[in-house]
Protein backbone atom coordinates (compact mmCIF):
# COMPACT_ATOMS: atom_id res chain seq x y z
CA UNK A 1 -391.67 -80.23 -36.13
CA UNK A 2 -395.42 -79.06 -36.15
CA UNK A 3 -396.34 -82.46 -34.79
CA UNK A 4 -394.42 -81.71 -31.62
CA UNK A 5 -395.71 -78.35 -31.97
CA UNK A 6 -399.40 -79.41 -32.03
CA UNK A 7 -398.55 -82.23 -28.93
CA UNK A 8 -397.40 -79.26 -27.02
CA UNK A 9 -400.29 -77.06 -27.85
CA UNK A 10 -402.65 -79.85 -27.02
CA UNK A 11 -401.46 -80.53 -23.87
CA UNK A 12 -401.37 -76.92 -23.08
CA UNK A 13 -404.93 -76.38 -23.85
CA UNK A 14 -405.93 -79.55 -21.81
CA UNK A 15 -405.18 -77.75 -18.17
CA UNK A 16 -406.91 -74.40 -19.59
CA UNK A 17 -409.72 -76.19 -20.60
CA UNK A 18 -410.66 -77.61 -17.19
CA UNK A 19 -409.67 -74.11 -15.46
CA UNK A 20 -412.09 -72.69 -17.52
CA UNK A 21 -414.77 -75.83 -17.10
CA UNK A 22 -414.37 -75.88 -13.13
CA UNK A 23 -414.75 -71.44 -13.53
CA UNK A 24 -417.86 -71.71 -15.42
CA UNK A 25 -419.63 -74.72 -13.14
CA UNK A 26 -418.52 -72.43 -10.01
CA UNK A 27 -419.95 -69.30 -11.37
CA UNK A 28 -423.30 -70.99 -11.85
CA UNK A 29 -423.18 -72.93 -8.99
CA UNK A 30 -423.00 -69.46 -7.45
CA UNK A 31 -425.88 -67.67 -8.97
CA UNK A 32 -428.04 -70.12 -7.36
CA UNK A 33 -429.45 -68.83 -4.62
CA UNK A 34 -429.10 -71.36 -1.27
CA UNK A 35 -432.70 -72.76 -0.68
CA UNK A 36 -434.29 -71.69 2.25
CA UNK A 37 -435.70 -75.27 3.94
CA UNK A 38 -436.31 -73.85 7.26
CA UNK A 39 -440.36 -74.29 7.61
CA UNK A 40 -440.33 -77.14 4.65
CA UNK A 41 -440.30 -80.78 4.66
CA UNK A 42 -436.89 -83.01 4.60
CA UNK A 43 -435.55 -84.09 0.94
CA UNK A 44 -436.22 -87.71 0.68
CA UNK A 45 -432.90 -89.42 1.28
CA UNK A 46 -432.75 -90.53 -2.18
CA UNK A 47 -432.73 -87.22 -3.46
CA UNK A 48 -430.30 -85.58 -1.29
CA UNK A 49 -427.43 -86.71 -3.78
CA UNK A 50 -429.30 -84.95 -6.75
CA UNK A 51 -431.28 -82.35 -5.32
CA UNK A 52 -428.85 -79.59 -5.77
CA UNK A 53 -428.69 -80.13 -9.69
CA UNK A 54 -432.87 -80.27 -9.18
CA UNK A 55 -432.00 -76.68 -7.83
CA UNK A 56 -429.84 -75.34 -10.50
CA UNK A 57 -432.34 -76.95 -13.36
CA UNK A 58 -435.09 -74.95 -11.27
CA UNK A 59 -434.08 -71.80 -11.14
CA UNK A 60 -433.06 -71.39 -14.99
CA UNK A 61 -435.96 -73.01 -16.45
CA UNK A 62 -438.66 -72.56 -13.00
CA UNK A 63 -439.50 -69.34 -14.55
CA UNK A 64 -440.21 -70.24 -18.43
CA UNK A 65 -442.59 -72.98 -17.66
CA UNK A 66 -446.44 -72.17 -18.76
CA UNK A 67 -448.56 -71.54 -15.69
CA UNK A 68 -450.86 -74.24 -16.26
CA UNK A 69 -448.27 -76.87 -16.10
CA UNK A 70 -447.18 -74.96 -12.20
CA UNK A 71 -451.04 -75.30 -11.46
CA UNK A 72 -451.53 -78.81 -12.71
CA UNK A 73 -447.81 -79.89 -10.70
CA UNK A 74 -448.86 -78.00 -7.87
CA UNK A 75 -452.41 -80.13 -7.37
CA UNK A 76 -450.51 -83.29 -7.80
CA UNK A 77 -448.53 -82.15 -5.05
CA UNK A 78 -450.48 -80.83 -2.76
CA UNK A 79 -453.13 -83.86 -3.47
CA UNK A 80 -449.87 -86.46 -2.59
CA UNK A 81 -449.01 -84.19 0.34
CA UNK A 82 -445.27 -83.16 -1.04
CA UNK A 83 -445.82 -79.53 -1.31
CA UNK A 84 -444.01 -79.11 1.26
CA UNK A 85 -441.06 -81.33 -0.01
CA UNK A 86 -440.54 -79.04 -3.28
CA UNK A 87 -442.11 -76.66 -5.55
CA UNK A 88 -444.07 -77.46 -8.97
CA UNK A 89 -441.00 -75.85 -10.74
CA UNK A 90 -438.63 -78.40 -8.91
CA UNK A 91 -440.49 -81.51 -9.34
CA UNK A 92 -440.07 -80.78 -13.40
CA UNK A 93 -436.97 -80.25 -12.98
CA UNK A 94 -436.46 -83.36 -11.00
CA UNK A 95 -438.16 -85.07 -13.87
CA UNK A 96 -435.89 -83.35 -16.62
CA UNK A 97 -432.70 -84.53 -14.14
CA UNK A 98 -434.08 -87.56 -13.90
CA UNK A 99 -434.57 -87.88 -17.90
CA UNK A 100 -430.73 -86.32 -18.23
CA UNK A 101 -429.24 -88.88 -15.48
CA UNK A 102 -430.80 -92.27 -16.80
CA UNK A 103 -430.30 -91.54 -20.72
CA UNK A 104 -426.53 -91.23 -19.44
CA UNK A 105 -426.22 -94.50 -17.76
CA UNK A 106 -427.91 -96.06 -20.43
CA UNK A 107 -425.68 -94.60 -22.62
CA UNK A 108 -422.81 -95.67 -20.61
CA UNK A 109 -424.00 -99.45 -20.20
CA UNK A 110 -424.77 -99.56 -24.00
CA UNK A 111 -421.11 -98.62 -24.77
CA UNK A 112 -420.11 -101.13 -22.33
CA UNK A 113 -421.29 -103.75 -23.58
CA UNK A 114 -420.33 -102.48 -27.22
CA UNK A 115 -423.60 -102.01 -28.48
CA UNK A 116 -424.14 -98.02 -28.68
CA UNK A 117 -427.56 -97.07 -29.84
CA UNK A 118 -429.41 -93.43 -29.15
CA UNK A 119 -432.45 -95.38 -29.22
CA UNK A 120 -431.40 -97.00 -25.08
CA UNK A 121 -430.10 -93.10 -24.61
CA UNK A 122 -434.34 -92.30 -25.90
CA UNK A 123 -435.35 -94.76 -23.88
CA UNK A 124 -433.53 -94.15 -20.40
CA UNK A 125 -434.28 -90.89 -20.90
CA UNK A 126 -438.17 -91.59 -21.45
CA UNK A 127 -438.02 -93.59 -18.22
CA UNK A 128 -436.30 -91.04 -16.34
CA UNK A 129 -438.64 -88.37 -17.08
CA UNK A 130 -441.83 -90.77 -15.91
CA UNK A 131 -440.34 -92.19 -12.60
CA UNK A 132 -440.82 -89.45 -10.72
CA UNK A 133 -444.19 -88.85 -11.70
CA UNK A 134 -445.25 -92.57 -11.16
CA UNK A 135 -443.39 -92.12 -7.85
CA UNK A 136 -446.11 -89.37 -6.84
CA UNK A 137 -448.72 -90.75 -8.07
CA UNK A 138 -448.04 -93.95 -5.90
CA UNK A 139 -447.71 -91.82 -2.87
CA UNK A 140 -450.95 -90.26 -3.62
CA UNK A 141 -452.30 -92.93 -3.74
CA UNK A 142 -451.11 -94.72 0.04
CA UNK A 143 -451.84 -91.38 1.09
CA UNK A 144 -455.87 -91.58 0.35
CA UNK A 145 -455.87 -95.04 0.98
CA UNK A 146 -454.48 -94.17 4.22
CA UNK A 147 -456.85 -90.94 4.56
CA UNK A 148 -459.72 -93.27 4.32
CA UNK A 149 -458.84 -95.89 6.29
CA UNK A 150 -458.52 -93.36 9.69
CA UNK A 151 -461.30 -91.05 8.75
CA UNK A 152 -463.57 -92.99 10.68
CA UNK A 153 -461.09 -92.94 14.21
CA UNK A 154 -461.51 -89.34 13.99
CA UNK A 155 -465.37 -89.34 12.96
CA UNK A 156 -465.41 -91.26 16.47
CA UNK A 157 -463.22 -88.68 18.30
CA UNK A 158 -465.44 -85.88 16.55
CA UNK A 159 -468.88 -87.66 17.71
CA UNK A 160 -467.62 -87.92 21.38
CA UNK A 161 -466.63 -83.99 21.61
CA UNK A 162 -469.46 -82.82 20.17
CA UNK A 163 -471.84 -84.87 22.06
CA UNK A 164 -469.92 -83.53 24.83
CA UNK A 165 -471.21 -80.21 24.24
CA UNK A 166 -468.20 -78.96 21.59
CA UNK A 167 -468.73 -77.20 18.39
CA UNK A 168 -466.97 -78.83 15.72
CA UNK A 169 -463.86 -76.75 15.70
CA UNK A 170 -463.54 -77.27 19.40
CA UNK A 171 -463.81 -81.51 18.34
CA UNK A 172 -461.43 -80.97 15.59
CA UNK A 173 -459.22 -79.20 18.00
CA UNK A 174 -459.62 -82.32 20.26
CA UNK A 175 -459.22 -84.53 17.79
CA UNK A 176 -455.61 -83.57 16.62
CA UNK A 177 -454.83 -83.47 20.30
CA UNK A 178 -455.84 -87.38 21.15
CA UNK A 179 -456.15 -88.84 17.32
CA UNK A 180 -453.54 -90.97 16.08
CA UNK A 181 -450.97 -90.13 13.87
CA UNK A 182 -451.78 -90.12 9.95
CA UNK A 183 -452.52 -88.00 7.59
CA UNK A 184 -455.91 -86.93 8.21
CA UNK A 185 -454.37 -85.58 11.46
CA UNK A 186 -452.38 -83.54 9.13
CA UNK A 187 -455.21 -82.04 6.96
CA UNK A 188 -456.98 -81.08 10.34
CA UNK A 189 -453.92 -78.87 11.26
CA UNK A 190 -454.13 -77.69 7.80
CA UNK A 191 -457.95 -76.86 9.13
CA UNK A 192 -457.11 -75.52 11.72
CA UNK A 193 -454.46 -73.35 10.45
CA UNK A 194 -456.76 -71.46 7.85
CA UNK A 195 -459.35 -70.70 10.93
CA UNK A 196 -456.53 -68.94 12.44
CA UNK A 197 -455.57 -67.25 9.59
CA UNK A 198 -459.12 -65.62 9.44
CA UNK A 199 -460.93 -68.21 7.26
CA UNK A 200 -464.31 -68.86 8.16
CA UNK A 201 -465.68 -72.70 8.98
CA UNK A 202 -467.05 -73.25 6.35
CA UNK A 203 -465.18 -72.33 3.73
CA UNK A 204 -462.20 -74.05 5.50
CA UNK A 205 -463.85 -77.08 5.52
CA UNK A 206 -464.55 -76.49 1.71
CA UNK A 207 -460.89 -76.00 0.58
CA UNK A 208 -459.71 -78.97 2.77
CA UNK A 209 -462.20 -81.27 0.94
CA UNK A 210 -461.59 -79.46 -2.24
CA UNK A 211 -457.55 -79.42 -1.35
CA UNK A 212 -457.97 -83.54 -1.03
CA UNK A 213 -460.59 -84.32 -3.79
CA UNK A 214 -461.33 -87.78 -1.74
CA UNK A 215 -465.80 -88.98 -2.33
CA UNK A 216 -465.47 -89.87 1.98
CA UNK A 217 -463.73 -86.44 2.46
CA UNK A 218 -466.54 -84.85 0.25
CA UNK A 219 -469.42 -86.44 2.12
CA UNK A 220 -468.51 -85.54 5.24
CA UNK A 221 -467.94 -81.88 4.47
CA UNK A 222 -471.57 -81.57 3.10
CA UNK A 223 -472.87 -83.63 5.85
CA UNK A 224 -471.57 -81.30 8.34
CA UNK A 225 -472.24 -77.65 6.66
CA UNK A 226 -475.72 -79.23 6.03
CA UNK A 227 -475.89 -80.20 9.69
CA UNK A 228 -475.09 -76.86 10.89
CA UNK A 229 -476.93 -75.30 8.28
CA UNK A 230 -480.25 -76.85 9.20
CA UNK A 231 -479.64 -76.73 13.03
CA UNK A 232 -479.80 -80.91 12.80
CA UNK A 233 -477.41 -82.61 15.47
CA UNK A 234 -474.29 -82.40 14.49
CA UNK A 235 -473.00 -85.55 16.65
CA UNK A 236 -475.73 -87.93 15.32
CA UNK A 237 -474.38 -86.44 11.92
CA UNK A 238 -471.06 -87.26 12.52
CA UNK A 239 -472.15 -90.51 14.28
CA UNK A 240 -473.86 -91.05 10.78
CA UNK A 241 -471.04 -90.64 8.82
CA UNK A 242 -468.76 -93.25 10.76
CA UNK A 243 -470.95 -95.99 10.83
CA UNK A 244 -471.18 -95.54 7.25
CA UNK A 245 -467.89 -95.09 6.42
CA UNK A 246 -467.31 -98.53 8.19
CA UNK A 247 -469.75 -99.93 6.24
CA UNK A 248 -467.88 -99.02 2.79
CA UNK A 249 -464.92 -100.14 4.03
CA UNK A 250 -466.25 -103.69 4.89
CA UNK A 251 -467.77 -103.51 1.68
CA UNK A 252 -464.43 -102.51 -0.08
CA UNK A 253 -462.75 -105.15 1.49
CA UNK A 254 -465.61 -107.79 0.55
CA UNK A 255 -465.48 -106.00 -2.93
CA UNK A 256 -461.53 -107.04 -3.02
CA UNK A 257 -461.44 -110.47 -1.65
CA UNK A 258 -464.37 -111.40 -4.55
CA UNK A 259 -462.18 -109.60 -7.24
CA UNK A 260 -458.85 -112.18 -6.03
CA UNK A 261 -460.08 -115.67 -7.80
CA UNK A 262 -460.50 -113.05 -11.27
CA UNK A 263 -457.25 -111.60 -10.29
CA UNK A 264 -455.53 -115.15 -10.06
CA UNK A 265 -456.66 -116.31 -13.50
CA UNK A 266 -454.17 -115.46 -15.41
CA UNK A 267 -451.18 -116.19 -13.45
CA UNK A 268 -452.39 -119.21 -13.09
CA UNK A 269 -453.26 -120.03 -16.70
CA UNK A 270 -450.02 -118.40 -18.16
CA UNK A 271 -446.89 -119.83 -15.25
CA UNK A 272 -448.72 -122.48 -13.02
CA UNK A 273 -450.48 -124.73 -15.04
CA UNK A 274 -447.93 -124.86 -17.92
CA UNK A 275 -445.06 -125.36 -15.52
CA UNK A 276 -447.29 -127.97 -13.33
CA UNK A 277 -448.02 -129.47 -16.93
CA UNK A 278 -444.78 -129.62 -17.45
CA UNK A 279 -443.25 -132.01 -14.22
CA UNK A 280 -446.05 -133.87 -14.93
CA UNK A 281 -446.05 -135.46 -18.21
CA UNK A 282 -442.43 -134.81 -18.52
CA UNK A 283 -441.23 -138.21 -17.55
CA UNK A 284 -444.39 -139.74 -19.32
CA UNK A 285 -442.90 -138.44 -22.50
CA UNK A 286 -439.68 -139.32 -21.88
CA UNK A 287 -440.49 -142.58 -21.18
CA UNK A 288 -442.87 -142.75 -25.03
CA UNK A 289 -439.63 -141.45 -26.30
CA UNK A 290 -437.79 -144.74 -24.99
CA UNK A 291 -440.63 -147.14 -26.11
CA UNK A 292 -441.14 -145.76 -29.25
């Protein structure tokens, strides 16, 4: 008789226990505030499905976290150009979802193929938390690589304009206008924006070479406060820094293709000369084998 008593009890207690599951998600769900995207940046499509538990991990634990860990976050994103995308409190908390989601499917795998171990839970979770991070740090790193690589197409458009008789705001101006699309277009806006916004030239110019932290961004900042500073031209300045920008480059690339034969050692000593080895003297031995 209490056995049927406890059955019914525990199915009882099943139904109430989801009510009371689905009540508490909702109510929490509900505390978070609805994030205001209107002048931000898109959520990558492969975040979409997450981002609202990025949201709810944000707002309860956005507020504990030290402030150097917000400042050091918030350089990494501005420097990969995804401030825009999310806040320093939400890319931690992407990492910490990130951490939570891949210990569970490793979990889930493990017990599937009936070998449960916390140490694949450690492990996923471990991964989890550094994808994200390696994920920025690889778009930072297309992004200055691509930062470099049209800095001189706008050096040109900048030499033109102000040989035309242009100040260098006026070129920059002209610039964003006819440049191509990339993102030192962007960082010009970004330029241009801060003028507006009462910032004088040269300190704009400052905080956008101090904002991207790049040696070609650097040297073309001084070059031009120095320029203006001294009452030098300012086009043969800028036509300065282009042809020498160019000439990195070509040396970069010079740099690279005598780095490939190093680079191409190793595969080649661990997985093409063994296997080549291999097909080789293969049938030799085989055929030693038969002799012998």
């Amino acid at each position: 008789m209490n056995l049927e008593l406890y059955k019914y009890w525990v199915l009882l207690l099943i139904p109430v226990s989801v009510v009371l599951l689905y009540t508490s998600v909702k109510g929490i769900k509900e505390e978070v505030p609805t994030e205001e995207r209107e002048y931000l940046d898109p959520v990558p499509s492969q975040l979409k499905k997450i981002w609202p538990l990025v949201n709810l991990v944000s707002f309860y634990i956005g507020e504990r976290l030290p402030v150097e860990w917000l400042v050091r976050y918030q350089k990494s994103l501005i420097k990969a150009g995804l401030n825009y995308v999310m806040s320093p409190a939400q890319y931690f908390s992407l990492q910490i979802t990130s951490a939570v989601l891949m210990a569970a499917i490793a979990s889930c795998l493990s017990v599937m193929l009936g070998a449960f171990d916390y140490l694949y839970a450690l492990v996923g979770a471990g991964v989890g938390y550094f994808m994200p991070m390696m994920s920025v740090r690889d778009i930072r790193t297309r992004r200055e690589q691509a930062l470099v690589r049209s800095l001189p197409i706008y050096l040109d458009f900048l030499t033109m304009s102000t040989q035309a008789g242009l100040n260098i705001t006026g070129a920059i101006m002209q610039s964003v206008d006819k440049g191509p699309e990339s993102p030192m277009k962007i960082e010009f806006r970004k330029y241009l924006r801060d003028l507006r916004a009462g910032m004088s030239r040269d300190d704009g110019l400052r905080t956008m070479a101090d904002r991207l932290d790049i040696s070609e961004i650097n040297a073309f900042v001084s070059a031009v406060i120095q320029a203006e500073k001294t009452g030098a031209s300012v086009g043969n300045t800028l036509k300065i820094q282009s042809d020498q920008r160019r000439m990195e480059r070509f040396q970069k690339a010079e740099k690279l293709a005598m780095q490939a034969p190093v680079k191409l050692i190793f595969p080649l000593v661990a997985f093409i000369f063994p296997t080549t080895f291999i097909v080789i003297f293969f049938p030799i031995a085989m055929k030693l084998m038969e002799a012998l």
